[in-house]
N, C-alpha and C. Protein backbone atom coordinates (compact mmCIF):
# COMPACT_ATOMS: atom_id res chain seq x y z
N UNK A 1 0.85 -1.19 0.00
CA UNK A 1 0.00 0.00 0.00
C UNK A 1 0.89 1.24 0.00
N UNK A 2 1.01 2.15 -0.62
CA UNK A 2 1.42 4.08 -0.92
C UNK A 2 1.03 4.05 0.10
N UNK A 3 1.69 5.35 0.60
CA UNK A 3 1.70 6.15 1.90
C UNK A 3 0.65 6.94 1.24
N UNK A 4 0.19 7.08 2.57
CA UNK A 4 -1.38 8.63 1.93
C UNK A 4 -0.85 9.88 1.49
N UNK A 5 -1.64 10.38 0.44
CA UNK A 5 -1.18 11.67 -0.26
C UNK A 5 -1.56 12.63 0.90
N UNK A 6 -0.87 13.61 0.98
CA UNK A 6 -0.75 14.50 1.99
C UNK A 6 -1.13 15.97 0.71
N UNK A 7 -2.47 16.36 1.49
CA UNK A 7 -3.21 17.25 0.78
C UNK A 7 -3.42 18.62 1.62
N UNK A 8 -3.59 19.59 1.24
CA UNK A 8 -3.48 20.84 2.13
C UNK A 8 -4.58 21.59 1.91
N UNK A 9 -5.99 21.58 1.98
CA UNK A 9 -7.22 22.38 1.66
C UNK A 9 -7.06 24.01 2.17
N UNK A 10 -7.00 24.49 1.45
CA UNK A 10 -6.81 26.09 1.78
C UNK A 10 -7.81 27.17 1.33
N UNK A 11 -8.34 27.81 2.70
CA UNK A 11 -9.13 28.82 2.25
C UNK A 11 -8.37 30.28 3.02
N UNK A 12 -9.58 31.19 2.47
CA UNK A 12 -8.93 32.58 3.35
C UNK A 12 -8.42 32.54 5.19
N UNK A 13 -9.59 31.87 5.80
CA UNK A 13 -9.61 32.22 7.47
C UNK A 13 -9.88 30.90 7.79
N UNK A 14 -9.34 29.46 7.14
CA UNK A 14 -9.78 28.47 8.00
C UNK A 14 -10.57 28.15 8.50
N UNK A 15 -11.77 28.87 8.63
CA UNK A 15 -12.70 29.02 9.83
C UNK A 15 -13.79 27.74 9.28
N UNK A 16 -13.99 27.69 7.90
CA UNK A 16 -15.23 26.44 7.68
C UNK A 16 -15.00 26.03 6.58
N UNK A 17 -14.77 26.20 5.13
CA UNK A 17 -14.83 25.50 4.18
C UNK A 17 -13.60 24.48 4.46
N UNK A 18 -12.50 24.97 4.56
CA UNK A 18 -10.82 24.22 4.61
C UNK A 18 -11.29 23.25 5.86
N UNK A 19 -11.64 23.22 6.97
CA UNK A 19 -11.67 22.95 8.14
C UNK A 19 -12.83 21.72 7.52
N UNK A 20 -13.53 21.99 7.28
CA UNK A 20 -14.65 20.95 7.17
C UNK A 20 -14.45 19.74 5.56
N UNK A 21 -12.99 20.43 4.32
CA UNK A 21 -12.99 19.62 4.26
C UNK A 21 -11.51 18.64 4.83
N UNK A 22 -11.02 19.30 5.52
CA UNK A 22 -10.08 17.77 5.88
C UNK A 22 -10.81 17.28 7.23
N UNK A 23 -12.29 17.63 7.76
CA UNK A 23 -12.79 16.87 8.36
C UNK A 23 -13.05 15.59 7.97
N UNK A 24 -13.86 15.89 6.48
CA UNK A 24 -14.22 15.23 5.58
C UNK A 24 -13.33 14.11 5.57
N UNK A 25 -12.22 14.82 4.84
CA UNK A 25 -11.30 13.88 4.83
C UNK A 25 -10.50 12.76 5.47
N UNK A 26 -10.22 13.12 7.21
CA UNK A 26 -9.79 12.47 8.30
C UNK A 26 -11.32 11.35 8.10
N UNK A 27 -12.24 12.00 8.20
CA UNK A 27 -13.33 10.74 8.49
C UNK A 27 -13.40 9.61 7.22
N UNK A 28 -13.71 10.20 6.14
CA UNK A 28 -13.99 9.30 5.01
C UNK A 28 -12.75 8.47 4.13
N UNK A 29 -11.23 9.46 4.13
CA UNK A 29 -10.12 8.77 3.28
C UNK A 29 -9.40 8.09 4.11
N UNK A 30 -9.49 8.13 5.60
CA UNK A 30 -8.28 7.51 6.67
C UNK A 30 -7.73 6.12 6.12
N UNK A 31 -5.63 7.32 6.19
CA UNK A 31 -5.51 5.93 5.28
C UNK A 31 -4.94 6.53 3.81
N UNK A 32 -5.83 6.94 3.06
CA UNK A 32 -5.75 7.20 2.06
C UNK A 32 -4.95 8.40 1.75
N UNK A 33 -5.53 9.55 2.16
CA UNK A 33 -5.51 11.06 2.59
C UNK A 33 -4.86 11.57 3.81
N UNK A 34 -3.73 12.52 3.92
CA UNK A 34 -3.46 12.65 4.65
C UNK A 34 -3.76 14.48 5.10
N UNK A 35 -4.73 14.70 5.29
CA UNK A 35 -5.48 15.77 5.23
C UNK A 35 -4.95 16.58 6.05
N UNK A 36 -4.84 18.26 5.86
CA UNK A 36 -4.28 19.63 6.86
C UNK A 36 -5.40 20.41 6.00
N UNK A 37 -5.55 21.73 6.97
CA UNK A 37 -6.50 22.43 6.42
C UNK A 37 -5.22 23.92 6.59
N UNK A 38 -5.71 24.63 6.17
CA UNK A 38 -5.17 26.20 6.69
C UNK A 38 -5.84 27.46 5.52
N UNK A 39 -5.25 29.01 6.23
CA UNK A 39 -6.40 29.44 5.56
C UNK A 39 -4.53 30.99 5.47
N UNK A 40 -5.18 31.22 4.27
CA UNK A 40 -3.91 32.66 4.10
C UNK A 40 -4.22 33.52 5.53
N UNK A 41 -5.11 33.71 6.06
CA UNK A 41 -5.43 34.32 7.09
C UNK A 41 -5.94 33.23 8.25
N UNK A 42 -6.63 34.12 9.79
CA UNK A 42 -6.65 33.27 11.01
C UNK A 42 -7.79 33.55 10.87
N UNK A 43 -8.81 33.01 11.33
CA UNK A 43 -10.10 33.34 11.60
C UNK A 43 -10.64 32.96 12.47
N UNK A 44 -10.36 31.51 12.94
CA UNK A 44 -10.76 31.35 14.51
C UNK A 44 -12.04 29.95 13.76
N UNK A 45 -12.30 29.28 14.38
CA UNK A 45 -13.35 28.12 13.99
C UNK A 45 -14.50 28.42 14.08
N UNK A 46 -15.32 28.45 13.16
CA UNK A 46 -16.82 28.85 13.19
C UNK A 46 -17.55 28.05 13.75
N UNK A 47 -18.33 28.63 14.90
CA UNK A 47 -19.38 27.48 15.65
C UNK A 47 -20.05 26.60 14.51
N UNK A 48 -20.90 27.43 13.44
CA UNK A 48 -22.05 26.63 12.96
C UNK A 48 -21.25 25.83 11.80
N UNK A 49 -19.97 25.98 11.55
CA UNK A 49 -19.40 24.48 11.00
C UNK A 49 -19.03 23.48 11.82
N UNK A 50 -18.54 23.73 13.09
CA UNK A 50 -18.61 23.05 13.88
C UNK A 50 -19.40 22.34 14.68
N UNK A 51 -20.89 22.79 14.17
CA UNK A 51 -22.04 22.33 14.56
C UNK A 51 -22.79 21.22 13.48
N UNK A 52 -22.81 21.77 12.13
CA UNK A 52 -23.28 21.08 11.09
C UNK A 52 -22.53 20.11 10.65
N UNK A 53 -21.17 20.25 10.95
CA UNK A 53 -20.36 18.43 10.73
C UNK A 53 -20.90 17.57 11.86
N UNK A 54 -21.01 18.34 13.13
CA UNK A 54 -21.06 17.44 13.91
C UNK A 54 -22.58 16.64 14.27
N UNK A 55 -23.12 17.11 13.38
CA UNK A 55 -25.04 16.72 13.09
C UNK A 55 -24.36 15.62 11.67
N UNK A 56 -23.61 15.85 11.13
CA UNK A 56 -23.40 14.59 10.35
C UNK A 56 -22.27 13.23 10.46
N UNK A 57 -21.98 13.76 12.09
CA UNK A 57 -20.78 12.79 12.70
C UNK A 57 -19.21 12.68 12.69
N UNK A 58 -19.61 14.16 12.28
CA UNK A 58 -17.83 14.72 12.39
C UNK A 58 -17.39 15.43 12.87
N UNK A 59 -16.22 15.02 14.15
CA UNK A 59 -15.94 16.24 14.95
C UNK A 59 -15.10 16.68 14.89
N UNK A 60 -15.22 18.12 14.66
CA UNK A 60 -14.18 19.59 14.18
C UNK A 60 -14.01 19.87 15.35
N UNK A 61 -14.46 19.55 16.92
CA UNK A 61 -14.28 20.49 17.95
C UNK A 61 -12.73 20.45 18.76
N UNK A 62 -11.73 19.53 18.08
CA UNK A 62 -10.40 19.76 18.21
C UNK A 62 -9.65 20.58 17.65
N UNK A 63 -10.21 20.95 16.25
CA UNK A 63 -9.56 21.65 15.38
C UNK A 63 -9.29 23.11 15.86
N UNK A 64 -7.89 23.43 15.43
CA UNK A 64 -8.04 25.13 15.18
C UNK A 64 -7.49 26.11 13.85
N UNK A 65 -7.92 27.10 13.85
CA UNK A 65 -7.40 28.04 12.85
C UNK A 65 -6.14 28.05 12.69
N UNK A 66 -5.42 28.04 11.59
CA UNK A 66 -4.29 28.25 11.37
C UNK A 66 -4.31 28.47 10.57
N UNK A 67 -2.99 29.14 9.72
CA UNK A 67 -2.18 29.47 8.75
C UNK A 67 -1.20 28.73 7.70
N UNK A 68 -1.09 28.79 6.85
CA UNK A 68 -0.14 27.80 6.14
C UNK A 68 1.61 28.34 6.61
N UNK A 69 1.93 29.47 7.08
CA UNK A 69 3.07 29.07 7.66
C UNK A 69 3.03 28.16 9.20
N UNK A 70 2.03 27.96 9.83
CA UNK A 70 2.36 27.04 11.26
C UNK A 70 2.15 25.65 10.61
N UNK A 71 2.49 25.28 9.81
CA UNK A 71 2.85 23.93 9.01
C UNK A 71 4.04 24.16 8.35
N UNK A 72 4.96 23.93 9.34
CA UNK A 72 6.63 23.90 8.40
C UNK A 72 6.79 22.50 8.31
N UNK A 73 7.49 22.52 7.20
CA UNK A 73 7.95 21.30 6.97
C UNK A 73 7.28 19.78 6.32
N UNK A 74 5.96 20.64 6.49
CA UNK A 74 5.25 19.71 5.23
C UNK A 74 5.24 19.50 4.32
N UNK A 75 5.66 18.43 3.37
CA UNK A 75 5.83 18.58 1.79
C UNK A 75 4.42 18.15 1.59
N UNK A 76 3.53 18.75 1.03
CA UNK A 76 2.13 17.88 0.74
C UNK A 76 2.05 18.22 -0.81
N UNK A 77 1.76 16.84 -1.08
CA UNK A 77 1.63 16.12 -2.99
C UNK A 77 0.68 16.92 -3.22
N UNK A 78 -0.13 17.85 -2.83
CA UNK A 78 -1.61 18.87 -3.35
C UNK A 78 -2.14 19.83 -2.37
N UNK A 79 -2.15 21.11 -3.13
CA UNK A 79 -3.09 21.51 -2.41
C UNK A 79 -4.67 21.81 -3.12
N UNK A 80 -5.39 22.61 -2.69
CA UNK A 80 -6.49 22.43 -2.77
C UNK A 80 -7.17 23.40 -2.52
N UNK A 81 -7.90 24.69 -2.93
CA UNK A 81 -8.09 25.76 -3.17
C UNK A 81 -9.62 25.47 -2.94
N UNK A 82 -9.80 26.50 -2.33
CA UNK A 82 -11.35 26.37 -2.27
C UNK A 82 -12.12 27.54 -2.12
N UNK A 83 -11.79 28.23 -2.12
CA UNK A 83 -12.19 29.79 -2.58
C UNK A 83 -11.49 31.00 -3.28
N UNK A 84 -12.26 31.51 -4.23
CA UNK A 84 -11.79 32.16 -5.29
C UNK A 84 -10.35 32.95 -4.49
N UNK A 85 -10.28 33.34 -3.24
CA UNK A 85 -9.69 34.60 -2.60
C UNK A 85 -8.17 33.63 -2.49
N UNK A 86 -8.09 32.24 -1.82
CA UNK A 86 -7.42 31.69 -1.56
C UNK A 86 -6.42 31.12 -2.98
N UNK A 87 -7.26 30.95 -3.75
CA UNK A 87 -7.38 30.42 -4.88
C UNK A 87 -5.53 32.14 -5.30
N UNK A 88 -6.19 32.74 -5.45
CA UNK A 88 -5.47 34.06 -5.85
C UNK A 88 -4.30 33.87 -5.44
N UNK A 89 -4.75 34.39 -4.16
CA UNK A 89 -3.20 34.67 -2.98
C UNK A 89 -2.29 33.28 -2.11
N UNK A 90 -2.35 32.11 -3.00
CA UNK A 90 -2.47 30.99 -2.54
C UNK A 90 -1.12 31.10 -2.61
N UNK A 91 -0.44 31.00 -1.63
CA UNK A 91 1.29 30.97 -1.46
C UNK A 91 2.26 29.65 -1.73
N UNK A 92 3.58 30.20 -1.36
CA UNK A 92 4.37 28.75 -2.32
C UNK A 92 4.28 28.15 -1.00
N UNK A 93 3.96 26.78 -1.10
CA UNK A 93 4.13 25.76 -0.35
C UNK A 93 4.91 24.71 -0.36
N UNK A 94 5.50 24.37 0.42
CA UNK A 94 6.61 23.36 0.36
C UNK A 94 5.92 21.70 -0.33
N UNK A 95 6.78 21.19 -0.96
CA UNK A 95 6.44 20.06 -2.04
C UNK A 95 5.16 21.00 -2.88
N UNK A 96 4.04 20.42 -2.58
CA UNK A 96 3.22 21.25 -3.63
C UNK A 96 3.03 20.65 -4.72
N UNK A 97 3.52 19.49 -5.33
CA UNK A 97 3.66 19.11 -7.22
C UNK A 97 2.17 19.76 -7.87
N UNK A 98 1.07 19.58 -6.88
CA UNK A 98 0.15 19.71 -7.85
C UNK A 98 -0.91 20.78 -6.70
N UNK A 99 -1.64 21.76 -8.05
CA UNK A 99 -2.60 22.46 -7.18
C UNK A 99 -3.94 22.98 -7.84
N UNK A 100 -5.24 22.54 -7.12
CA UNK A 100 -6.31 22.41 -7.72
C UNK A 100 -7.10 23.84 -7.02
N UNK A 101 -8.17 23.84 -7.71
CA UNK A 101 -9.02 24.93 -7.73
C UNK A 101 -10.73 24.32 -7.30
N UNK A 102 -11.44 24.00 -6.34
CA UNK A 102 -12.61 23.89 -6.59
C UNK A 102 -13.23 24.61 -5.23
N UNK A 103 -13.82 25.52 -5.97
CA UNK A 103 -14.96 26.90 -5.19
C UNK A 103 -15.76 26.30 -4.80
N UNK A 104 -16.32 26.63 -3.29
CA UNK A 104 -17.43 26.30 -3.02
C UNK A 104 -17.87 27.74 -2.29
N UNK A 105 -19.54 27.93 -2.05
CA UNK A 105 -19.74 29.20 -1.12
C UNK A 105 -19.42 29.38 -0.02
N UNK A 106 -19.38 30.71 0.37
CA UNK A 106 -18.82 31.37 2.11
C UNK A 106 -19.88 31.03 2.20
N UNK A 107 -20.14 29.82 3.41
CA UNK A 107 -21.19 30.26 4.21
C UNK A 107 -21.68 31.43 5.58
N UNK A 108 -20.46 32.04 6.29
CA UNK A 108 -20.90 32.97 6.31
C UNK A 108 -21.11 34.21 6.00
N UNK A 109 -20.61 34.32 4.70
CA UNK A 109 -21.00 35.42 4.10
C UNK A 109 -22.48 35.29 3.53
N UNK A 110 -22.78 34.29 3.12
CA UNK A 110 -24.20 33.83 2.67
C UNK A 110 -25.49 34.06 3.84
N UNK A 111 -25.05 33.68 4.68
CA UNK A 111 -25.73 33.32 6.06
C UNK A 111 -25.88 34.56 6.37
N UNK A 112 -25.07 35.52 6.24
CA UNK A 112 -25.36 37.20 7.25
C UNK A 112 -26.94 37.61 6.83
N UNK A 113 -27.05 38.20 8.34
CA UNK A 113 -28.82 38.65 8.49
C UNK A 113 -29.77 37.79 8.35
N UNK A 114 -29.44 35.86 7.80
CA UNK A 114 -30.75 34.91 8.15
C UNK A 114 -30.82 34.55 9.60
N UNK A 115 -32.07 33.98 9.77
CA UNK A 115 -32.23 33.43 10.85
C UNK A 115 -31.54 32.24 11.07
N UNK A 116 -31.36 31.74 12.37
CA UNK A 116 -30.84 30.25 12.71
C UNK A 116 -31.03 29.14 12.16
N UNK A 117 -32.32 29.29 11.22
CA UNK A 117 -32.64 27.91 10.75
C UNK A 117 -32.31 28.04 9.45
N UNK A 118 -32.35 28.92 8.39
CA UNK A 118 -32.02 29.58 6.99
C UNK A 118 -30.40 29.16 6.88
N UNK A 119 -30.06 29.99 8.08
CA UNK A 119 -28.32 30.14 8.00
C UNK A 119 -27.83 28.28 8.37
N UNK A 120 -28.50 27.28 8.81
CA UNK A 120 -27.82 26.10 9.26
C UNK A 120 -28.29 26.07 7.92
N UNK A 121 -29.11 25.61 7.15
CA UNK A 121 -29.54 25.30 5.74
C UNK A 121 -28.30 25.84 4.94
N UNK A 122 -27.94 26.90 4.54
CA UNK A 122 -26.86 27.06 4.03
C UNK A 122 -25.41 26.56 4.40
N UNK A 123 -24.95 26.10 5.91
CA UNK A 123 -23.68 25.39 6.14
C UNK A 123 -24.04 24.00 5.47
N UNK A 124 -25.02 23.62 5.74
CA UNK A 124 -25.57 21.82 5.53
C UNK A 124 -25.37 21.58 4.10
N UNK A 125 -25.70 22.61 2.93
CA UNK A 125 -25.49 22.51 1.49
C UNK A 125 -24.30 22.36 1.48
N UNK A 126 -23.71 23.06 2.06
CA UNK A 126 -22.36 23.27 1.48
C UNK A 126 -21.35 22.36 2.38
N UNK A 127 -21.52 22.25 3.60
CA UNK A 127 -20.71 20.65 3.91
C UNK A 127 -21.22 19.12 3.27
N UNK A 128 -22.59 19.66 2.58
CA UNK A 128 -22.56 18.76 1.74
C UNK A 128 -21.97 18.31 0.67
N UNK A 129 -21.80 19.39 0.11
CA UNK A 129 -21.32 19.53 -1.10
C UNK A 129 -19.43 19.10 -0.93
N UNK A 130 -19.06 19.84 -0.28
CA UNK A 130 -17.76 19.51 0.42
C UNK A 130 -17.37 17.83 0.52
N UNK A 131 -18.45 17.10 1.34
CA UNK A 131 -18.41 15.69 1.45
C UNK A 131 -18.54 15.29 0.29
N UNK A 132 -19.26 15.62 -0.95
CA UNK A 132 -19.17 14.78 -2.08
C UNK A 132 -17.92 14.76 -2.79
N UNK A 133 -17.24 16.54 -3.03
CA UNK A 133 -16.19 16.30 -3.62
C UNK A 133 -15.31 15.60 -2.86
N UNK A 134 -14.95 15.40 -1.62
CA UNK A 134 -13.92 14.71 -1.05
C UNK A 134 -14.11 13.57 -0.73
N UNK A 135 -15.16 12.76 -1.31
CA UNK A 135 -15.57 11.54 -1.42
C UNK A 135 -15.15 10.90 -2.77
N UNK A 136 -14.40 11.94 -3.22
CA UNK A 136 -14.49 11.26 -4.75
C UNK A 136 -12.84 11.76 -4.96
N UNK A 137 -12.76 11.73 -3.88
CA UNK A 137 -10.66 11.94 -3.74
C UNK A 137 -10.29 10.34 -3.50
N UNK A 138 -9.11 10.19 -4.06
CA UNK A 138 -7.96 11.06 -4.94
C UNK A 138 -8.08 10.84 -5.94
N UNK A 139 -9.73 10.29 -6.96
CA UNK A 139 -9.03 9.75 -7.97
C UNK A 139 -9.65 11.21 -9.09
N UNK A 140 -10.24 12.16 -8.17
CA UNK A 140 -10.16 13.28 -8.96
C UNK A 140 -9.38 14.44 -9.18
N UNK A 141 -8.35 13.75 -8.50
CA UNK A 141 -7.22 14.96 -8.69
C UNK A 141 -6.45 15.22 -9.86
N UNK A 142 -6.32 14.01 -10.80
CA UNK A 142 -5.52 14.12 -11.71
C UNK A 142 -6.00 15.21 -13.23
């Protein structure tokens, strides 16, 4: 068996898309995937991603915000872009061979001014959506 590809999901602030998917990932590729999240910026962990994985059995409540420099020394075979912003300003990373692009929405930028039940509806799409593409790793990386 290959050693697991060591993948780096990167958004702006860590706070939910990046975070939820190497949740994804620790839960569904273990083994396979060797999943880090980080974000060009800190943002701190968003409750209601940390709430809506954990309504689908995944717990983020260890995780924290970070940065892609408090990961020295990682060579990771991919990273993994997940918002247009990150996508941009996405810095050189050590190993790195390969680096993908797939957008998904801010949920809380989406979410500002709904109510509690509107705004979980919008994390739930989109950690949905999250779980499918990273359900269908690694053989869509190429």
């Amino acid at each position: 068996m290959s050693a697991p590809l060591r993948i780096l999901f990167l958004c702006t602030g860590n706070s939910c898309r990046s975070q939820m998917a190497e949740g994804w990932a620790r839960h569904l590729k273990s083994g396979v995937l060797e999943p880090y999240s980080a974000g060009v910026e800190r943002h701190g962990l968003n409750p209601l991603a940390v709430r809506v994985m954990e309504e689908a059995g995944v717990d983020m409540s260890p995780a924290r915000s970070k940065t892609v420099d408090e990961l020295p020394g990682v060579a990771f075979d991919c990273i993994v872009t997940l918002c247009g912003h990150a996508h941009e300003a996405c810095p050189v990373v050590n190993g790195a061979a390969l680096r993908l692009h797939k957008g998904f929405d801010d949920p809380p930028r989406l979410a500002a001014g709904m109510d509690e039940d509107e705004a979980l509806a919008v994390y739930r799409r989109v950690r949905d959506e999250i779980r499918t593409f990273v359900a269908g790793m690694p053989g869509n990386l190429g």
